[in-house]
Structures are given as C-alpha cells and as structure tokens.
Protein backbone atom coordinates (compact mmCIF):
# COMPACT_ATOMS: atom_id res chain seq x y z
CA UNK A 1 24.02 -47.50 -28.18
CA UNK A 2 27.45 -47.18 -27.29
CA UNK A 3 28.63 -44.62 -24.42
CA UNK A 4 31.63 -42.77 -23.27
CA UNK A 5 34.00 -42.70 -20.41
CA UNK A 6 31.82 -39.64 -19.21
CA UNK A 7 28.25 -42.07 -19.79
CA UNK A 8 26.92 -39.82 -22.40
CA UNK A 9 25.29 -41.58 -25.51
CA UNK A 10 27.86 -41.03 -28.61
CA UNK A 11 26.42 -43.91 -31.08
CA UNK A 12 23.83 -45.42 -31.42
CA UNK A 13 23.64 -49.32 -32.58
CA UNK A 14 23.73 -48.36 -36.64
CA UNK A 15 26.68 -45.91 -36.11
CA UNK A 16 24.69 -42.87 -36.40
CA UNK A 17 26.69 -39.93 -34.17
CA UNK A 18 23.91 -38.48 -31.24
CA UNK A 19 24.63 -35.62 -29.03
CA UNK A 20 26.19 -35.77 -26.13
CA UNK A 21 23.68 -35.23 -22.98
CA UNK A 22 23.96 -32.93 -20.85
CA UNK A 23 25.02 -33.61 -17.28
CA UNK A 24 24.08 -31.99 -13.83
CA UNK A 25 25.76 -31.50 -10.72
CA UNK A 26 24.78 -29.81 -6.89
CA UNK A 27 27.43 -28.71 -5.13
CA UNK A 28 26.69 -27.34 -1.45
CA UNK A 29 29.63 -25.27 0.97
CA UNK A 30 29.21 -23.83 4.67
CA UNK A 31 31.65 -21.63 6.79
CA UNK A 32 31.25 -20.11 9.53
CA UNK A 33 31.98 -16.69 10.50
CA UNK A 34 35.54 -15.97 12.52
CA UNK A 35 36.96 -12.78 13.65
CA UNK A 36 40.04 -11.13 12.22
CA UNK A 37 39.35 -12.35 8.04
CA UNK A 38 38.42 -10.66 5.07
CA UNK A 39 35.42 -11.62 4.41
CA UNK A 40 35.42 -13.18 0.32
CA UNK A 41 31.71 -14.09 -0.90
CA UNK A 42 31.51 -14.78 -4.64
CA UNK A 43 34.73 -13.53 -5.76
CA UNK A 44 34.62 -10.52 -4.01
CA UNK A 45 35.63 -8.77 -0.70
CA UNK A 46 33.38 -7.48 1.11
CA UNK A 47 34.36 -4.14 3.20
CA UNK A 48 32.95 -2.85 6.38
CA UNK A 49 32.96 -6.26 8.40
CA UNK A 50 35.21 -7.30 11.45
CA UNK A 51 35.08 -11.20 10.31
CA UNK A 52 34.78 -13.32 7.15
CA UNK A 53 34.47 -16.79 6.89
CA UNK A 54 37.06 -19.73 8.45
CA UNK A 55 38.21 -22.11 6.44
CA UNK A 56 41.49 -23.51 4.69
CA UNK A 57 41.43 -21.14 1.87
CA UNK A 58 39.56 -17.88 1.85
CA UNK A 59 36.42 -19.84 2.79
CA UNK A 60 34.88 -18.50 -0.15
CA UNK A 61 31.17 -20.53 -0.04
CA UNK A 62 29.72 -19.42 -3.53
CA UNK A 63 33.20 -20.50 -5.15
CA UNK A 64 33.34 -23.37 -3.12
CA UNK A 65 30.07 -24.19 -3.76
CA UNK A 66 30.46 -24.09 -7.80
CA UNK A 67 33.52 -25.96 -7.58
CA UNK A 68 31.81 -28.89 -6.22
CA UNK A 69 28.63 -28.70 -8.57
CA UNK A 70 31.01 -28.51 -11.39
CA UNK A 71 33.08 -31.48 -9.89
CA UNK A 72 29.60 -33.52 -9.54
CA UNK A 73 28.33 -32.56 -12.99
CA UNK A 74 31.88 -34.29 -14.68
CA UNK A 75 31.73 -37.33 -12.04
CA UNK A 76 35.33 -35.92 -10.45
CA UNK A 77 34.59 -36.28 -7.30
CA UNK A 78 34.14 -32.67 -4.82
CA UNK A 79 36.21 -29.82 -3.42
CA UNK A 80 38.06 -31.77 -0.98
CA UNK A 81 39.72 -34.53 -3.29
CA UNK A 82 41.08 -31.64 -5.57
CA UNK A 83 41.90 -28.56 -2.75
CA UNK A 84 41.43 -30.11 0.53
CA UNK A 85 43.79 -29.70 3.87
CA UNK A 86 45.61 -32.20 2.67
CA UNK A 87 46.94 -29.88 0.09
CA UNK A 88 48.80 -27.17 1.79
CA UNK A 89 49.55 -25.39 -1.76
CA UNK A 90 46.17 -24.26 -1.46
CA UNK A 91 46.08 -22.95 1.73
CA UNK A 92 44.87 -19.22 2.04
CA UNK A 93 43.78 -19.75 -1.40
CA UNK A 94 41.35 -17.36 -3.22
CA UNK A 95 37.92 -19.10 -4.04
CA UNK A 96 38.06 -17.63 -7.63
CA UNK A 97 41.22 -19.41 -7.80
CA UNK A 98 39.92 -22.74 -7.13
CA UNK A 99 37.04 -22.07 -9.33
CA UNK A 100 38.96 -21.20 -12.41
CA UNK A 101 41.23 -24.55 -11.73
CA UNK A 102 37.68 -26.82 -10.78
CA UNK A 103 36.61 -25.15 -14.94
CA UNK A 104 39.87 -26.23 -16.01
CA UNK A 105 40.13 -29.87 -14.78
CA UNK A 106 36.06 -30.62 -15.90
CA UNK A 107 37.18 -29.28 -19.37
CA UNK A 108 40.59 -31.29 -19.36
CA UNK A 109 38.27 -34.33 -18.74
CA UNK A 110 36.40 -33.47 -22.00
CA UNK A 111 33.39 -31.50 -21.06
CA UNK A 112 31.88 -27.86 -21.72
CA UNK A 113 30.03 -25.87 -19.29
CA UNK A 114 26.84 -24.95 -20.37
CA UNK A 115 26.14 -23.37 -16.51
CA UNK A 116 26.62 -22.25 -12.99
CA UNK A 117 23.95 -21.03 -11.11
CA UNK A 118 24.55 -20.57 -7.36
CA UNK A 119 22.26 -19.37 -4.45
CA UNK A 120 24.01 -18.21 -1.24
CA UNK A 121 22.15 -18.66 2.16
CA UNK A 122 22.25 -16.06 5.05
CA UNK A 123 21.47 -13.04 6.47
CA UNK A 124 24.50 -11.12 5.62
CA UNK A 125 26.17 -9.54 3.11
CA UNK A 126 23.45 -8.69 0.74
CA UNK A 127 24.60 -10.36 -2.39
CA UNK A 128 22.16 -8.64 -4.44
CA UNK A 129 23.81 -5.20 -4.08
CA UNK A 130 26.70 -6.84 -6.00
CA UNK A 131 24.93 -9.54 -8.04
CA UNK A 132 26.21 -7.79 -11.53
CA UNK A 133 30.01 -7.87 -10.09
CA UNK A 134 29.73 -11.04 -8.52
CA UNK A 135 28.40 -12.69 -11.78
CA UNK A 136 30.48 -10.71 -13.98
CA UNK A 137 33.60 -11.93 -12.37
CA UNK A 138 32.51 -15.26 -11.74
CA UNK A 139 31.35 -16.06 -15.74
CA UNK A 140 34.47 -14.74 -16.95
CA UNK A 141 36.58 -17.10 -14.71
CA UNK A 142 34.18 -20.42 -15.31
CA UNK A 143 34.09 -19.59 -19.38
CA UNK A 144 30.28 -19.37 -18.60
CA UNK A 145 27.32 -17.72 -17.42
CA UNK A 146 26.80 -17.87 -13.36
CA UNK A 147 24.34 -16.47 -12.11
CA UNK A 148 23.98 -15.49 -8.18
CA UNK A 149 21.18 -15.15 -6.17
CA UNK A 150 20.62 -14.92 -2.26
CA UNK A 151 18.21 -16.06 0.10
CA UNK A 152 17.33 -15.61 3.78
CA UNK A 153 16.07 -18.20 6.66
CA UNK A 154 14.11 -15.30 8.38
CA UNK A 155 16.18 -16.03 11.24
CA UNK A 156 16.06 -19.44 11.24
CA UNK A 157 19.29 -21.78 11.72
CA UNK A 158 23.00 -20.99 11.81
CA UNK A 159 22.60 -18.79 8.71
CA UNK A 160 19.79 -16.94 10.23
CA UNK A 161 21.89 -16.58 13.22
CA UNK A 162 24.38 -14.67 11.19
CA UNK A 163 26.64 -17.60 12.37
CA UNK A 164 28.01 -18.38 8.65
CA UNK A 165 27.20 -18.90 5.18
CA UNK A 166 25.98 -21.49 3.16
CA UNK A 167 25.71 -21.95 -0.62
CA UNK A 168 24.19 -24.46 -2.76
CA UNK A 169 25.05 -24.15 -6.35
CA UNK A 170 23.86 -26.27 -9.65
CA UNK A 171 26.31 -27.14 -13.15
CA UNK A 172 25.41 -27.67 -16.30
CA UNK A 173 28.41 -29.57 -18.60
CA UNK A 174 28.08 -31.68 -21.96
C-alpha cells in the first residue's frame, strides 16, 4: 500500500483506491481566572461575573481546546505555532475566531472534519445551561458537529478551586 502526505492508506499494492482513515486528535487548554475580563467559554459570553479568563486572546479554553485537537488530528502542530504571543495580530482575539481559522487551515491541508467533541473542566459557569447555544455556534463555525459537555472536580484542584478553566477536547478528520 501506498500512503499520503497526511499517512492515510490511498492504494493498495494492485492499484485498487481504499478509503482514507480517519484520524484523531486531543487537544487540552487552561486559563486562569483574572479580574476586570469578559469572561468567553465556548463561544459565548458569559454575564454576571467580575472576571473571565487571562490569556493572549479572549482565553477562550473550549475554543482553544478544539483548535488544538483539530491541529493534532491533521499533524499541524497546536495552538501556539498558529496564534501564539508571538503573533500580536491575534491578540485580544475571539476564540471562535481562532477556531473557524484552526477548521480552515486542517481543510486547506486536505482533510474533512468528521468531529469535535469538547469537555470543559470546573466549577463555574455551568455550561450545560447553554450547551444548545454553545454547540450551535460552535458546529456552524467548525463545518461540524461539536458537542459540549462539562464536568466538575468536586472541589478538587485549581478548577475545583474556581481558580480557572480547563478543557480537553477530541477531533475527528479524514
């Protein structure tokens, strides 16, 4: 068999065309609470709190975190090679932003996204009561279903803390 750029099997040793394989990528993003931001989890702001999360763009840890998942899936290396301090054009940057340029540059490299599912980590905000929105919003800028789903540490660590968030998200591409 004979592979790709990407690794995925395209013919095999007669010349018979085969599917492409799916690939998979984790992408994982922490921040840490600061006073005086918005605070932006999965695409949306969140009202009613007197911090958000510090970072170089809007610190955005579910976007963030699907960036770099997607990133991983194509083999393109992670958030900080593509949006990092390095590149002040990005600073202050909306995490659905950088999520709808991560989709473009995995599909400019020749893949599809199948998936994005992402689970956020931390006591606060309740991502459930937005889940719909968030995933709404976040499918139509990937091209493709996310799905988001939180979890708590019952108090344990920095998240439990309500010191910050963290996110760990998974990508499908083909």
């Amino acid at each position: 068999m004979s592979s790709d750029a990407k690794g995925a099997d395209t013919k095999s040793s007669e010349g018979v065309s085969l599917p492409r394989l799916p690939r998979t990528g984790i992408g994982v993003d922490t921040h840490a609470f600061a006073e005086g931001r918005e605070l932006w989890v999965a695409g949306l702001r969140w009202e009613g709190y007197s911090f958000g999360l510090d970072g170089h763009s809007d610190a955005d840890v579910v976007a963030h975190a699907a960036c770099n998942a997607l990133f991983s899936a194509a083999g393109l290396g992670d958030l900080g090679a593509h949006f990092g301090t390095d590149r002040p054009e990005w600073a202050g940057a909306s995490g659905v932003k950088l999520l709808a340029e991560a989709a473009r540059i995995v599909r400019e490299a020749g893949f599809e996204i199948g998936n994005v599912a992402v689970q956020v980590v931390g006591a606060m905000p309740k991502v459930g009561k937005r889940r719909a929105e968030a995933q709404e919003l976040l499918s139509a800028t990937v091209g493709a279903p996310v799905s988001v789903a939180g979890a708590t540490t019952d108090g344990l660590g920095f998240p439990g803390r309500e010191e910050g968030l963290t996110a760990v998200a998974t990508a499908l591409v083909y």
